[in-house]
C-alpha atoms as a PDB file:
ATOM      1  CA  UNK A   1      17.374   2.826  13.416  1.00  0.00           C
ATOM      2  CA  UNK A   2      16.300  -0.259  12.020  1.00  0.00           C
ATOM      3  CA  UNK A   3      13.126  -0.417   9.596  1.00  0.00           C
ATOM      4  CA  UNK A   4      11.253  -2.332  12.238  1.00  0.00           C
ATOM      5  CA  UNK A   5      12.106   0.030  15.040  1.00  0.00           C
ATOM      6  CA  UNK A   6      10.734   2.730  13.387  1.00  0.00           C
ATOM      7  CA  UNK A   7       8.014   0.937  12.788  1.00  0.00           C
ATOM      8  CA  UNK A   8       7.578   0.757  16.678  1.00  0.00           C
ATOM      9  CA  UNK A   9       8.593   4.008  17.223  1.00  0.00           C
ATOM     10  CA  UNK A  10       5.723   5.577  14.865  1.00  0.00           C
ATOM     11  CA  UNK A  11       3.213   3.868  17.089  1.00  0.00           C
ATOM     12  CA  UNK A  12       2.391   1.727  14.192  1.00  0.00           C
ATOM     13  CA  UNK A  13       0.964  -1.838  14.107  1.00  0.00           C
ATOM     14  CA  UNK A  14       0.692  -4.186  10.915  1.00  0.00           C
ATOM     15  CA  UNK A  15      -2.582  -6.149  10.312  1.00  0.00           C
ATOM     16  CA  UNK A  16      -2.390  -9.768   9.977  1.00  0.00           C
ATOM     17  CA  UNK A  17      -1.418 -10.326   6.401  1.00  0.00           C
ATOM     18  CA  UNK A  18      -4.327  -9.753   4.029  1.00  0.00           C
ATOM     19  CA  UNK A  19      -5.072 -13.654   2.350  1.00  0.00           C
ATOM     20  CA  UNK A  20      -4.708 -13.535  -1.703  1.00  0.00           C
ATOM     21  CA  UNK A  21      -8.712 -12.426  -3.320  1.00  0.00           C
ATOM     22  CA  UNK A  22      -7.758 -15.624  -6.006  1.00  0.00           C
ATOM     23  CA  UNK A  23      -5.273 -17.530  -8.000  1.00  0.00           C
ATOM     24  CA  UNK A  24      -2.425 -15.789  -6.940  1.00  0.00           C
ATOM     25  CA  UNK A  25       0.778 -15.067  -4.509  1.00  0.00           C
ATOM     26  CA  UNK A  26       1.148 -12.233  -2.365  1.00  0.00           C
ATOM     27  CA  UNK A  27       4.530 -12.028  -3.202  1.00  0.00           C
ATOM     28  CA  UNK A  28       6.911 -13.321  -5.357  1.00  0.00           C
ATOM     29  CA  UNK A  29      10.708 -12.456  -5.258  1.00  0.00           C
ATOM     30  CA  UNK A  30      12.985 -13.194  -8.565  1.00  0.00           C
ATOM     31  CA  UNK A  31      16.361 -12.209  -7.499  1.00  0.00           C
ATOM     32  CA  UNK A  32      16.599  -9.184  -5.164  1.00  0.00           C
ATOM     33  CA  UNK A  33      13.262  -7.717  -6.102  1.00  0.00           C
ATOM     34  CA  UNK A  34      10.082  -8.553  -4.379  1.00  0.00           C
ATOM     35  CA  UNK A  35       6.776  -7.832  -6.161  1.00  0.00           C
ATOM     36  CA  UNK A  36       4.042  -7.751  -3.877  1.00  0.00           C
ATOM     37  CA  UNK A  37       0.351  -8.222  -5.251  1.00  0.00           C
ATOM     38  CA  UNK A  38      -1.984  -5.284  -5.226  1.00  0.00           C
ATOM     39  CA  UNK A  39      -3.581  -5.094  -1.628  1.00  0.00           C
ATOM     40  CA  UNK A  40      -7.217  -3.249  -1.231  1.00  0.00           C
ATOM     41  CA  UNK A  41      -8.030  -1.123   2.236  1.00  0.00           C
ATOM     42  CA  UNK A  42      -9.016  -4.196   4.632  1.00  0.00           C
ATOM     43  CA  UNK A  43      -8.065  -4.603   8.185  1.00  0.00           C
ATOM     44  CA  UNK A  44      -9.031  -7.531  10.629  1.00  0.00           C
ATOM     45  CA  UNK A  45     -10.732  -9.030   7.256  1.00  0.00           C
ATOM     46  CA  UNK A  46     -13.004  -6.266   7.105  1.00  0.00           C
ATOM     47  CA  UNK A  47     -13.277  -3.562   4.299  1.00  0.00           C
ATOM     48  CA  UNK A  48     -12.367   0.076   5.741  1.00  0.00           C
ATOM     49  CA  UNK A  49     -12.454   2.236   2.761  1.00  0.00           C
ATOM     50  CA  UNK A  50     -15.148   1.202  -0.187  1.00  0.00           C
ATOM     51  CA  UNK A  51     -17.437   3.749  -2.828  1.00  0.00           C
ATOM     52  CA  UNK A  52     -15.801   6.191  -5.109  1.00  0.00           C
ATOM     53  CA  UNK A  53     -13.923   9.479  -3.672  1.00  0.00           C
ATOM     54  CA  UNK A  54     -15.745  12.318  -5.125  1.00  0.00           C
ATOM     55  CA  UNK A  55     -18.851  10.771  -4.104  1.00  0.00           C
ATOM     56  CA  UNK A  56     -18.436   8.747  -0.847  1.00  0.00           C
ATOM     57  CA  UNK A  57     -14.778   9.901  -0.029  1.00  0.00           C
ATOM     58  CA  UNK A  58     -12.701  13.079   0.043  1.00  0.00           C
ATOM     59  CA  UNK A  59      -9.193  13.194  -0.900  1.00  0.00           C
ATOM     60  CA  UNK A  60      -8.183  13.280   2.816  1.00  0.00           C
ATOM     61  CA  UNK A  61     -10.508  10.074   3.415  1.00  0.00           C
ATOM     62  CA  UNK A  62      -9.483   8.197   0.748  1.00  0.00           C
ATOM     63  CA  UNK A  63      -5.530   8.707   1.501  1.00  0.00           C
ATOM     64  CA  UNK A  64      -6.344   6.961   4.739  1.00  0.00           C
ATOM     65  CA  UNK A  65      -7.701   4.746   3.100  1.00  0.00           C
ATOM     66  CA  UNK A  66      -4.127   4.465   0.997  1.00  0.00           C
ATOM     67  CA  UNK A  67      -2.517   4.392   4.306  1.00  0.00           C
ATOM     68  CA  UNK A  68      -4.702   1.199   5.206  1.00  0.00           C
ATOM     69  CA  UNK A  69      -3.283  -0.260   2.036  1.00  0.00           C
ATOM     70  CA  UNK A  70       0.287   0.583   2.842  1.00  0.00           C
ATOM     71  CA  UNK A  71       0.220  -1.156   6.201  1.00  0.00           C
ATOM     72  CA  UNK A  72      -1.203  -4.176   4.136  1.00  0.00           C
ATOM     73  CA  UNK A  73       1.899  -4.437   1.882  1.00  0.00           C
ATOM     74  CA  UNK A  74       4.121  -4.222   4.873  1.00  0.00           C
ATOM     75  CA  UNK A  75       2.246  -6.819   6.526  1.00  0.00           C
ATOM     76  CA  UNK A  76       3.353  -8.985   3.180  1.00  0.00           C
ATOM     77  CA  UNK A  77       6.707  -7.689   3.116  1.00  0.00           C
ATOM     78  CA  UNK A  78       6.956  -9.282   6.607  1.00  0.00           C
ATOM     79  CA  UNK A  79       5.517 -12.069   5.780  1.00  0.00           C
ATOM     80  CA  UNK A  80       7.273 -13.063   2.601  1.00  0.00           C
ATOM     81  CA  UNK A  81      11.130 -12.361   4.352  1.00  0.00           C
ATOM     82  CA  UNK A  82      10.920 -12.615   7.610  1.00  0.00           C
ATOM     83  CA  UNK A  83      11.393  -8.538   8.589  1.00  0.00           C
ATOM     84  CA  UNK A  84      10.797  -5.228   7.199  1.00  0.00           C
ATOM     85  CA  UNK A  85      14.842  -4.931   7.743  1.00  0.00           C
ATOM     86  CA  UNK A  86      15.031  -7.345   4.520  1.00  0.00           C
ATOM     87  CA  UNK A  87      13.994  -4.360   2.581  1.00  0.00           C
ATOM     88  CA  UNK A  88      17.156  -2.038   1.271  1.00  0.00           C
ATOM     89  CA  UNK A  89      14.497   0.238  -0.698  1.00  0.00           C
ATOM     90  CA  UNK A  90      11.301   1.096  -2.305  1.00  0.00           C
ATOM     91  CA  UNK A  91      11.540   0.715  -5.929  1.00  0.00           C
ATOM     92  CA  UNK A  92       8.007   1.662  -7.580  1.00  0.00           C
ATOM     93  CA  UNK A  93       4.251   1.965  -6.280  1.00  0.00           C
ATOM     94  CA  UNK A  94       1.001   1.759  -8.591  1.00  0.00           C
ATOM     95  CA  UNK A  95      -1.793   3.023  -6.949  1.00  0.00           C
ATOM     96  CA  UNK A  96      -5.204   3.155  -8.070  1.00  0.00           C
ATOM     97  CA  UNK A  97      -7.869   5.458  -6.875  1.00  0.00           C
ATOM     98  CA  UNK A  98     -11.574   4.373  -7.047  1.00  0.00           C
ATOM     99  CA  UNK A  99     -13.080   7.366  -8.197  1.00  0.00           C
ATOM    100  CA  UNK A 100     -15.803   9.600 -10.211  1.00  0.00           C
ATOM    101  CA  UNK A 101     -14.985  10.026 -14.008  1.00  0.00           C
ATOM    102  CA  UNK A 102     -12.614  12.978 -14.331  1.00  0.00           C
ATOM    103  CA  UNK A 103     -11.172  12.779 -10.976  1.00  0.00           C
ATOM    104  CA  UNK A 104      -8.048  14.272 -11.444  1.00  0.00           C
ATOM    105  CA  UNK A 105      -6.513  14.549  -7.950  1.00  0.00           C
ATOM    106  CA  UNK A 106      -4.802  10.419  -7.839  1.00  0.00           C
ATOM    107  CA  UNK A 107      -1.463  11.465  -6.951  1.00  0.00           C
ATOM    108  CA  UNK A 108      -2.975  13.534  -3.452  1.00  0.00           C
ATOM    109  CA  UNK A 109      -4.578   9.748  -2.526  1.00  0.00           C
ATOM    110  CA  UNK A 110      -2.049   8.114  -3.275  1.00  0.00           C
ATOM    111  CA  UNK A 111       0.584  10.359  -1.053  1.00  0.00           C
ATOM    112  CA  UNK A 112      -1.500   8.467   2.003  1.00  0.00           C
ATOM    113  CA  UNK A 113       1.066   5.498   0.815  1.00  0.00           C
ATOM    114  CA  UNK A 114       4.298   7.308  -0.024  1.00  0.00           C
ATOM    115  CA  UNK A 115       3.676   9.267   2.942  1.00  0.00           C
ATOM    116  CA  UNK A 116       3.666   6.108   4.971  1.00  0.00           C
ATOM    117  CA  UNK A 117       6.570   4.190   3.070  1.00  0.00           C
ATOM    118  CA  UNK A 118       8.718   7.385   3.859  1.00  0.00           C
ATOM    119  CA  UNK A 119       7.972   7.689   7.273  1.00  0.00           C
ATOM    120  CA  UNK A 120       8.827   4.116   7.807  1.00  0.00           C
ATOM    121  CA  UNK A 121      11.750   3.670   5.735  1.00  0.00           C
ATOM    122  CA  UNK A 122      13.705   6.985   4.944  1.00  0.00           C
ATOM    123  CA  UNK A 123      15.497   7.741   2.044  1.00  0.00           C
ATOM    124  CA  UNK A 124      14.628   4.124   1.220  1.00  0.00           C
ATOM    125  CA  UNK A 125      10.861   4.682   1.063  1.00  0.00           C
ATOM    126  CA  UNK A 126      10.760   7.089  -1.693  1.00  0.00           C
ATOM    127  CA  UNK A 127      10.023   5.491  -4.826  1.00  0.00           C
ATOM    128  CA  UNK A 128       8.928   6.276  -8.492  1.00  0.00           C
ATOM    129  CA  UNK A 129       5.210   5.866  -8.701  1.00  0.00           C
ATOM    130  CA  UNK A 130       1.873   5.738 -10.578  1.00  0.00           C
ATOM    131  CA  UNK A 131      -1.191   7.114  -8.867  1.00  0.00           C
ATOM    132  CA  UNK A 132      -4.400   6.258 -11.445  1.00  0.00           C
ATOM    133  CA  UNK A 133      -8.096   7.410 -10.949  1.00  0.00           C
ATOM    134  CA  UNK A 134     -10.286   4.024 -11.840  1.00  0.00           C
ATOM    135  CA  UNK A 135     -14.358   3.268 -12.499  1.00  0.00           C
ATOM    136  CA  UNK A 136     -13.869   0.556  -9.885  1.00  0.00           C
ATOM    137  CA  UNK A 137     -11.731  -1.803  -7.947  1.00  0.00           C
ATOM    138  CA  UNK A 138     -12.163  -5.413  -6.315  1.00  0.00           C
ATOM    139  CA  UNK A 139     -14.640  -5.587  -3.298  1.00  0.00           C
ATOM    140  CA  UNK A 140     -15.609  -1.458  -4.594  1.00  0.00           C
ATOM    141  CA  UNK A 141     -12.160  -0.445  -2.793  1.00  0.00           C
ATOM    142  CA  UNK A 142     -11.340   2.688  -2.618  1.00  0.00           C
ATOM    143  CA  UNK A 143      -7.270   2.415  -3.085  1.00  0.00           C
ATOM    144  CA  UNK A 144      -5.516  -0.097  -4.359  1.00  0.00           C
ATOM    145  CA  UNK A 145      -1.871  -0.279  -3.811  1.00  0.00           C
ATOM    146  CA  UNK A 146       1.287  -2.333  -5.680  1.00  0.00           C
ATOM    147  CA  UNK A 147       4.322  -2.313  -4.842  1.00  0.00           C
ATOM    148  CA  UNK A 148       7.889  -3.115  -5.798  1.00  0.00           C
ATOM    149  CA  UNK A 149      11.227  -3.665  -3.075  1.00  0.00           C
ATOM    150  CA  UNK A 150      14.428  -4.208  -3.340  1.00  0.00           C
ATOM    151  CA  UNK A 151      15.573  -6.186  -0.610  1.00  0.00           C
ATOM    152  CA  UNK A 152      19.166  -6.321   1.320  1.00  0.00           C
END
């Protein structure tokens, strides 16, 4: 099953691709890699996640709130090629966790991505990956996701 069909099959709908916060691309591709810009949890323009988890989030919120993210970076994997079926695999994810000082549960937030990536692309979604508890990110997001692709 293709990448997009799966897609469709999960039920699952990308956002319009989230605009660039400044002096920056979305994506930029040197050879077969595509590096896609850090995306924060925003749908329809709107914020969906912000504040810190251990205050204003839980771990289970806040990986929603990674799974918000991970629909954005799809959304610019779609738009920068065409088709999620341009994508032959995942190769790395930072993510970045908005959270109290000593928060030491990032990589449980961050599964709200990998989980998604996975479910979406198979074998190909797994990736190697940073997940990084932070004193704050743009717009007082609560995820922040990065991602790496290889594509076809």
């Amino acid at each position: 099953m293709s990448h997009e069909a799966r897609l469709q099959s999960l039920g699952l709908e990308l956002p319009a691709p989230p605009p660039a916060g400044g002096n920056y691309l979305p994506a930029v591709q040197v050879g077969k890699l595509l590096y896609l810009a850090g995306v924060i949890c925003t749908a329809h323009g709107a914020m969906t996640h912000t504040g810190q988890v251990g205050r204003e989030h839980t771990i289970a919120t806040a990986a929603e709130g990674a799974r918000v993210c991970a629909l954005n970076v799809l959304a610019n994997i779609r738009a920068a090629t065409g088709s999620l079926d341009a994508v032959k695999r995942f190769v790395t994810v930072a993510g970045y966790v908005n959270a109290v000082s000593g928060f030491a549960d990032s990589p449980a937030v961050i599964n709200g991505a990998s989980d998604l990536f996975v479910e979406v692309f198979g074998d190909a979604g797994r990736h190697a990956r940073a997940a990084v508890a932070v004193a704050g990110l743009p717009k007082n997001s609560t995820v922040e996701i990065q991602v790496v692709v290889e594509l076809v």
